[in-house]
N, C-alpha and C. Protein backbone atom coordinates (compact mmCIF):
# COMPACT_ATOMS: atom_id res chain seq x y z
N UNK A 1 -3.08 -10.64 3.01
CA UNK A 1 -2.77 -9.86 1.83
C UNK A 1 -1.42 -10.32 1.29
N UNK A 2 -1.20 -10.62 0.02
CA UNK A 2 0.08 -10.99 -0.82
C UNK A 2 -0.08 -10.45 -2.40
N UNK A 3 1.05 -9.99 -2.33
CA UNK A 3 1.70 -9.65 -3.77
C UNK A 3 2.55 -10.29 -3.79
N UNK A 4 2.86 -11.24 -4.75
CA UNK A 4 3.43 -12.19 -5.75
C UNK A 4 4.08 -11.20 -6.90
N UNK A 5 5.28 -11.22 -7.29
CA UNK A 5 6.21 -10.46 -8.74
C UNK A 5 6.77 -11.63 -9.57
N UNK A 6 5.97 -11.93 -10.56
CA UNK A 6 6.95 -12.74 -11.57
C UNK A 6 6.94 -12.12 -12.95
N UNK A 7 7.70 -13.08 -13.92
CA UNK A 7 8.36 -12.34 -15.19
C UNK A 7 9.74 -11.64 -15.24
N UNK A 8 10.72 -11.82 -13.87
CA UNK A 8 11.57 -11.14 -14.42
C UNK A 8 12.81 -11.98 -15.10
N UNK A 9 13.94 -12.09 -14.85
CA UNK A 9 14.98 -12.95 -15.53
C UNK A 9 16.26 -12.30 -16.62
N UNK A 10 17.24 -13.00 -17.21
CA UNK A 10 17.69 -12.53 -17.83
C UNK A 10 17.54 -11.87 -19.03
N UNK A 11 18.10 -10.27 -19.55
CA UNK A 11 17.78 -10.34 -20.89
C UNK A 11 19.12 -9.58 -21.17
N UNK A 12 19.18 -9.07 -22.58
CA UNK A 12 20.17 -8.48 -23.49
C UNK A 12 19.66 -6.90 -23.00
N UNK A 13 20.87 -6.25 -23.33
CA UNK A 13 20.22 -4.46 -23.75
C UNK A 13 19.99 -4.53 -25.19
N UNK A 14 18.50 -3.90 -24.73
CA UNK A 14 17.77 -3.35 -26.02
C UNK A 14 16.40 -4.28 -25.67
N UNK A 15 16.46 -5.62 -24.47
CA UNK A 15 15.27 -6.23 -24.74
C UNK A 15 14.20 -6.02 -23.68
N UNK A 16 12.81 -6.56 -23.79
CA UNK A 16 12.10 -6.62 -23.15
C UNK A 16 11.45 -7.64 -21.99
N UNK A 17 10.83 -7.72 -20.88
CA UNK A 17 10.43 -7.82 -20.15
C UNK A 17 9.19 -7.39 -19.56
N UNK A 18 7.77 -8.28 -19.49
CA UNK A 18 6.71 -7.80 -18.68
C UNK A 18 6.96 -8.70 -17.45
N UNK A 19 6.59 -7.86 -16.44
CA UNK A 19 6.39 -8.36 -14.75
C UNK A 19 5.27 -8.06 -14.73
N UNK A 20 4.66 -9.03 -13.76
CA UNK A 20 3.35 -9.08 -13.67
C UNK A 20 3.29 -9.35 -11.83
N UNK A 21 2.25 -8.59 -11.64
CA UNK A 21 2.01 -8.76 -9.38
C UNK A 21 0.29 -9.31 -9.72
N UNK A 22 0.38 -10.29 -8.64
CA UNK A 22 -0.90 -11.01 -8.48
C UNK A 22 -0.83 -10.59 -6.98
N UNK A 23 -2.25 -9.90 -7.22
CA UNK A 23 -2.27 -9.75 -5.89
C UNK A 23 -3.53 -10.06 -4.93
N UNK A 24 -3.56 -10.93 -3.83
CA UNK A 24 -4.51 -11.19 -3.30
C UNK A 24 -4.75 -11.19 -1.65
N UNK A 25 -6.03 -11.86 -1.77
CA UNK A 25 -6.29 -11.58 0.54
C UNK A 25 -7.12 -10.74 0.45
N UNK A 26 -7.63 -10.13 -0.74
CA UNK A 26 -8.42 -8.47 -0.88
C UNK A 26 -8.41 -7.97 -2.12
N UNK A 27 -9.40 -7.01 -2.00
CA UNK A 27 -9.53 -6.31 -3.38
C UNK A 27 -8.48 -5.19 -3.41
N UNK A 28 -8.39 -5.04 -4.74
CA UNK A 28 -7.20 -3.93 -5.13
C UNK A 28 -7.24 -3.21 -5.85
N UNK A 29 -8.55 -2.99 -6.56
CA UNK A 29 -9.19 -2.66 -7.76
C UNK A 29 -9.48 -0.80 -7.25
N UNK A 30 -9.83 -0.27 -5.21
CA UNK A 30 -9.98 0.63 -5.37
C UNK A 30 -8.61 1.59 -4.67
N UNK A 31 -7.32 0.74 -4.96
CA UNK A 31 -6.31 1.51 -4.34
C UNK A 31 -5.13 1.49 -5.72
N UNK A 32 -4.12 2.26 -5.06
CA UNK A 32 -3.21 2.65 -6.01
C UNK A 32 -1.56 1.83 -5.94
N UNK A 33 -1.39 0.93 -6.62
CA UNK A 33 -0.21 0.35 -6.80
C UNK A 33 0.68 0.96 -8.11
N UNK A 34 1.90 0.05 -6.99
CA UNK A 34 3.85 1.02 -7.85
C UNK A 34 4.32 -0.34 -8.30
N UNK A 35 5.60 -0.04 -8.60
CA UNK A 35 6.86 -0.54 -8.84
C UNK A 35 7.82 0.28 -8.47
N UNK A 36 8.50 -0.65 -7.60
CA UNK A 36 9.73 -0.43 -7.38
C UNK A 36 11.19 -0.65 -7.81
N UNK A 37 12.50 -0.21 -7.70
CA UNK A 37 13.83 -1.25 -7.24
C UNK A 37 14.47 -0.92 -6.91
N UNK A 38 15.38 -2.27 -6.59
CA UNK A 38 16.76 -1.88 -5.87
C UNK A 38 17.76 -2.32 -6.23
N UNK A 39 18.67 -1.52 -6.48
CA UNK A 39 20.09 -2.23 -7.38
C UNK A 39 20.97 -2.79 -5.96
N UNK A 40 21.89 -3.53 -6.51
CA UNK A 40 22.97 -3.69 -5.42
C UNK A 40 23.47 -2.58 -5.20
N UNK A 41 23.60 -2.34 -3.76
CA UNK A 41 24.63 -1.05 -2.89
C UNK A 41 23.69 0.03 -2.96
N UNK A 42 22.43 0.39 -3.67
CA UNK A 42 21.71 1.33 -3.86
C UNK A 42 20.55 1.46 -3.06
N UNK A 43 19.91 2.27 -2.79
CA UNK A 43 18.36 1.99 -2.13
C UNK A 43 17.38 2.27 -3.01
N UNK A 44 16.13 1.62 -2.40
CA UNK A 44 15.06 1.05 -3.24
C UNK A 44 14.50 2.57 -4.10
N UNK A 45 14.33 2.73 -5.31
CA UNK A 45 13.47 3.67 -5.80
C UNK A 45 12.18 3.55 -6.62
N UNK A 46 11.89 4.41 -6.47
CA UNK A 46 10.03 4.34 -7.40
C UNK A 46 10.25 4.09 -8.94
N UNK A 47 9.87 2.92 -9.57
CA UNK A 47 9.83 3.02 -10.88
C UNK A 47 8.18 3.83 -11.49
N UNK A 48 7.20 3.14 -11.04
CA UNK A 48 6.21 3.52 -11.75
C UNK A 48 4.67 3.74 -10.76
N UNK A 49 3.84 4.26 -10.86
CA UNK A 49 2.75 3.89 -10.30
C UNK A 49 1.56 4.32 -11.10
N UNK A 50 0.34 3.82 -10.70
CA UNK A 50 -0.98 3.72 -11.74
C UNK A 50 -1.89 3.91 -10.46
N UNK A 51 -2.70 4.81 -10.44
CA UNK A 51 -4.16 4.91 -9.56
C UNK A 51 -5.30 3.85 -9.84
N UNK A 52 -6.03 3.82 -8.58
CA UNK A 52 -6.88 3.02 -8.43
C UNK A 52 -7.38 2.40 -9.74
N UNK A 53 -7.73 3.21 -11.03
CA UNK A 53 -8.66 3.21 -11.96
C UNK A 53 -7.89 2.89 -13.31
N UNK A 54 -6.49 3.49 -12.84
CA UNK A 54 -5.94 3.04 -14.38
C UNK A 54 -5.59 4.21 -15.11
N UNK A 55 -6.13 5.24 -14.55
CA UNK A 55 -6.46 6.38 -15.68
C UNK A 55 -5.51 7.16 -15.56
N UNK A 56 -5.02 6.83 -14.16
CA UNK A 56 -3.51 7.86 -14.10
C UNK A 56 -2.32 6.87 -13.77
N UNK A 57 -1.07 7.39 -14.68
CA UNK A 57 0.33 6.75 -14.71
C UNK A 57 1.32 7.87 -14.08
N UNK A 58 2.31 7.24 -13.28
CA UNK A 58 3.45 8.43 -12.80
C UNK A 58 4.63 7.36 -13.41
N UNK A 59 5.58 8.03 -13.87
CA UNK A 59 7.14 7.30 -13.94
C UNK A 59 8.37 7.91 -13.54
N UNK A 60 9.25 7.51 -13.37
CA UNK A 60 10.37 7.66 -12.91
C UNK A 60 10.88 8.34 -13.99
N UNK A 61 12.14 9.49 -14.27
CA UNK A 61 12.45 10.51 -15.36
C UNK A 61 13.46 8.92 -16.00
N UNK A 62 14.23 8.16 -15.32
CA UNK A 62 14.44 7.40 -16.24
C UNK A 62 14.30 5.96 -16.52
N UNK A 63 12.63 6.28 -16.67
CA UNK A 63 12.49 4.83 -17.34
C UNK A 63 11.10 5.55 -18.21
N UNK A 64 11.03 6.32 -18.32
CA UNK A 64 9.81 7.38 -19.06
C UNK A 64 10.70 7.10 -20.29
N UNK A 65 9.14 6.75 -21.36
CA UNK A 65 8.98 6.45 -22.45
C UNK A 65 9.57 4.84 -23.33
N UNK A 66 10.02 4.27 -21.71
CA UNK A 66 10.65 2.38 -21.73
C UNK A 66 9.61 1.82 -21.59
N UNK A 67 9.43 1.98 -20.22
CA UNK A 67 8.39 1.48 -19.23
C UNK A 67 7.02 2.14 -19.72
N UNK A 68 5.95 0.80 -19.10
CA UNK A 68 4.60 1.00 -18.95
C UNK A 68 3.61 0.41 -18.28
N UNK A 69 3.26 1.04 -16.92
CA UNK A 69 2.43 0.30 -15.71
C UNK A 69 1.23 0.22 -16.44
N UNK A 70 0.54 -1.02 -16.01
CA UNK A 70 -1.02 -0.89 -16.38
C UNK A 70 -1.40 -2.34 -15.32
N UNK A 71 -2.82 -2.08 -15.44
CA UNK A 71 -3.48 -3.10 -14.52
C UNK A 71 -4.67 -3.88 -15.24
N UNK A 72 -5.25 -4.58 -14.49
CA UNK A 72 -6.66 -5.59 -14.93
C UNK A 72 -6.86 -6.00 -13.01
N UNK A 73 -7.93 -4.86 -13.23
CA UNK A 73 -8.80 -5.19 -11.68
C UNK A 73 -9.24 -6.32 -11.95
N UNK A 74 -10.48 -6.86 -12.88
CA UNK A 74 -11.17 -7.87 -12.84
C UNK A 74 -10.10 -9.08 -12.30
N UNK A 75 -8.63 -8.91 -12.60
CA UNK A 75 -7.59 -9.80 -12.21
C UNK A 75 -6.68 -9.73 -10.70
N UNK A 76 -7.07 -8.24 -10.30
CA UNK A 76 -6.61 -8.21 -9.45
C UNK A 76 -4.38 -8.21 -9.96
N UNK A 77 -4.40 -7.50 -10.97
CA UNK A 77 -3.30 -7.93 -11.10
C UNK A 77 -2.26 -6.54 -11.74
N UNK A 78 -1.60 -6.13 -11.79
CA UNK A 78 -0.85 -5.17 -11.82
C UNK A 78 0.66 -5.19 -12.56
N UNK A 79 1.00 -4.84 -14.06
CA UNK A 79 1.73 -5.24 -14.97
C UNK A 79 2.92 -3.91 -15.25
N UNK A 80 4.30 -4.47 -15.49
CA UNK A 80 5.27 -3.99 -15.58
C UNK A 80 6.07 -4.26 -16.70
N UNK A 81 5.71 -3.40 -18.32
CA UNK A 81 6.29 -3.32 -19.45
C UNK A 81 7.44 -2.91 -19.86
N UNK A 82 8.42 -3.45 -19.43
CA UNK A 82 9.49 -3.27 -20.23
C UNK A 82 10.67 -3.07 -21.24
N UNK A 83 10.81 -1.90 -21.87
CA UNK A 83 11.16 -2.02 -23.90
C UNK A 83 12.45 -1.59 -23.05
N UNK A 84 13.39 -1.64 -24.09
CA UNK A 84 14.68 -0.92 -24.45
C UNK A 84 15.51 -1.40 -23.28
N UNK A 85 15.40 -2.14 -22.42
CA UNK A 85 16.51 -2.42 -21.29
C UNK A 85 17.79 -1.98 -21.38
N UNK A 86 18.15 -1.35 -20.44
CA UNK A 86 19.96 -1.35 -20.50
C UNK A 86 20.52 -1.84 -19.21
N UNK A 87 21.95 -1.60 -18.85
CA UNK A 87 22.23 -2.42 -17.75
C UNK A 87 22.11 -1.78 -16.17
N UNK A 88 21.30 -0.57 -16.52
CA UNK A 88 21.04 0.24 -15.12
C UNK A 88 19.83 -0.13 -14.95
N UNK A 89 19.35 -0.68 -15.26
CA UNK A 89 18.18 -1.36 -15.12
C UNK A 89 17.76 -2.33 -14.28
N UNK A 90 18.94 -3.30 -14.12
CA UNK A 90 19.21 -4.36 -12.95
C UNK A 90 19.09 -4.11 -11.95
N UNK A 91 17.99 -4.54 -11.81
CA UNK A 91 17.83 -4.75 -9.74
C UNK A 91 16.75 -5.63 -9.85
N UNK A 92 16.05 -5.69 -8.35
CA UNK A 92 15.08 -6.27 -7.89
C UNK A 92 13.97 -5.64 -8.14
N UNK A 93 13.30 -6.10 -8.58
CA UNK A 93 12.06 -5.21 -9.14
C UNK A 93 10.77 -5.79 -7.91
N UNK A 94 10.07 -4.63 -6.86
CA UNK A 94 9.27 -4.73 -6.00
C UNK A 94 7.90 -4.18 -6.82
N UNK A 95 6.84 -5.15 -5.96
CA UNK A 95 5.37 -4.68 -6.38
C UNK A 95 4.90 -3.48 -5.26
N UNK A 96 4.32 -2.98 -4.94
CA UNK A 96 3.58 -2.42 -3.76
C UNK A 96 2.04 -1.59 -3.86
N UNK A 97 1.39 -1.62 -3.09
CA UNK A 97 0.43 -1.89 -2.75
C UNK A 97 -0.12 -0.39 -1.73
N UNK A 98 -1.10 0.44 -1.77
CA UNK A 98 -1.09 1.35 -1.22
C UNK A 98 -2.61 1.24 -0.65
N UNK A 99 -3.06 0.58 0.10
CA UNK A 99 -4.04 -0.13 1.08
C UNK A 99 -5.03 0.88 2.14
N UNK A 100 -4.51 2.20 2.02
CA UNK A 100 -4.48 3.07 3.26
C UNK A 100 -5.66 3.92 2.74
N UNK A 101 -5.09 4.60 1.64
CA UNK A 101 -5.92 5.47 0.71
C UNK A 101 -6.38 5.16 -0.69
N UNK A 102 -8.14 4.80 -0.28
CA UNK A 102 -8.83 4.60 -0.98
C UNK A 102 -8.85 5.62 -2.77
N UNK A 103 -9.11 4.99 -3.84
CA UNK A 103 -9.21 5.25 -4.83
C UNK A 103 -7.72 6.42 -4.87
N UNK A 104 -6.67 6.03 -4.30
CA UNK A 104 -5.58 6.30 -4.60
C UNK A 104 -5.34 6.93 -5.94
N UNK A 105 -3.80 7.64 -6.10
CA UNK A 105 -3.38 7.75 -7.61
C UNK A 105 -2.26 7.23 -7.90
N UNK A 106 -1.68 7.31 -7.03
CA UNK A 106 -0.01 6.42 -7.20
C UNK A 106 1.20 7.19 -7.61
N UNK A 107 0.93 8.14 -6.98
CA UNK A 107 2.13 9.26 -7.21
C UNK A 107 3.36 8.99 -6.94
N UNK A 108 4.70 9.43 -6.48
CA UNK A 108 5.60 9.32 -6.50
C UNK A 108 5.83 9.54 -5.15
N UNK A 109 5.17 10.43 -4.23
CA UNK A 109 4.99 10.44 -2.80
C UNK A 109 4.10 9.54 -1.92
N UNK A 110 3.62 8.40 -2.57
CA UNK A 110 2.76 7.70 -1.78
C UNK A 110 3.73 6.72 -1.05
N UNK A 111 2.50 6.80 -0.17
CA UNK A 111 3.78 5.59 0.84
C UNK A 111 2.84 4.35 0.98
N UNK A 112 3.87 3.28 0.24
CA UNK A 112 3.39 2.14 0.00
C UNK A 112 2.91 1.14 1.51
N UNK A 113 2.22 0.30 1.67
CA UNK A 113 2.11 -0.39 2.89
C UNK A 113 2.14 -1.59 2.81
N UNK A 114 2.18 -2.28 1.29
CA UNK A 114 2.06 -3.67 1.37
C UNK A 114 3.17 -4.06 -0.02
N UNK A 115 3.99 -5.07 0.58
CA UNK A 115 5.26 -5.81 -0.87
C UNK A 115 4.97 -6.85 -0.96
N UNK A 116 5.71 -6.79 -2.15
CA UNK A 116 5.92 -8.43 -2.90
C UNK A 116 7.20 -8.55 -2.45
N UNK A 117 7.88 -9.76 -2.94
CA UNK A 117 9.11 -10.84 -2.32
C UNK A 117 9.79 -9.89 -3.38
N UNK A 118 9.98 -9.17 -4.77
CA UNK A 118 10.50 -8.98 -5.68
C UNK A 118 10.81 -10.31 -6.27
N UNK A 119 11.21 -9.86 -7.60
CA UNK A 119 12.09 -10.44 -8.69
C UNK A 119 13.02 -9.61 -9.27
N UNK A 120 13.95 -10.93 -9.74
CA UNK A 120 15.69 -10.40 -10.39
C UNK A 120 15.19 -10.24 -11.80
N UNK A 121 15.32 -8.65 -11.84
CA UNK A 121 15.53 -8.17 -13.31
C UNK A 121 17.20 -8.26 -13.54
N UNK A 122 17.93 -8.82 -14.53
CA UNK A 122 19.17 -8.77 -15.11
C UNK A 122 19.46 -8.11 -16.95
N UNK A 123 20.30 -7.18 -17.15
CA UNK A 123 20.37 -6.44 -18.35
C UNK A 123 21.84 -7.03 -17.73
N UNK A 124 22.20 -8.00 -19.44
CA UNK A 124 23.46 -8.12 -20.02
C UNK A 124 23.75 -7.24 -21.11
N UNK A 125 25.23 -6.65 -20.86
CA UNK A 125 25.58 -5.93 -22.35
C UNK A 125 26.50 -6.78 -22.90
């Protein structure tokens, strides 16, 4: 099993960024994947998560109405929309993977079981 995170890199505040997790070794189409990060000196927090199906989104109070998780089972792949960046924004942005419980929702209490390597999100002001 691997999750792969690319798309992240430098940007300005105010710009955007999609991350994208490829994820493979298995299907993923009937569980519930997040996003994560972690700033320097900080510990890792929940940005976003999407259930098995798509049909349900959870977000973090601040990145609600920036951000927007969505997926493509047929791809096996799991996407991280980024508008309005500012510089609290910077960290490592993690994929994860919730493997345990079937047709998942991706709440904010799930406990993830499978990561990606992350990628460096950077917001210059």
């Amino acid at each position: 099993v691997q999750l792969v995170e690319s798309g992240g890199g430098l940007v300005q505040v105010g710009g955007s960024l999609r991350l994208s997790c490829a994820a493979s070794g298995r299907t993923f189409s009937s569980y519930a994947m997040g996003w994560f990060r972690q700033a320097p000196g900080k510990e890792r927090e929940f940005v976003a998560g999407i259930s098995w199906s798509g049909g349900s989104t959870y977000y973090a109070d601040s990145v609600k109405g920036r951000f927007t998780i969505s997926r493509e089972n047929g791809k096996n792949t799991v996407y991280l929309q980024m508008n309005s960046l500012k510089p609290e924004d910077t960290a490592v942005y993690y994929c994860a993977a919730d493997l345990t419980t079937p047709t998942g929702w991706g709440t904010p209490d799930v406990v993830y079981d499978y990561w990606g390597q992350g990628t460096q999100v950077t917001v210059s002001s």
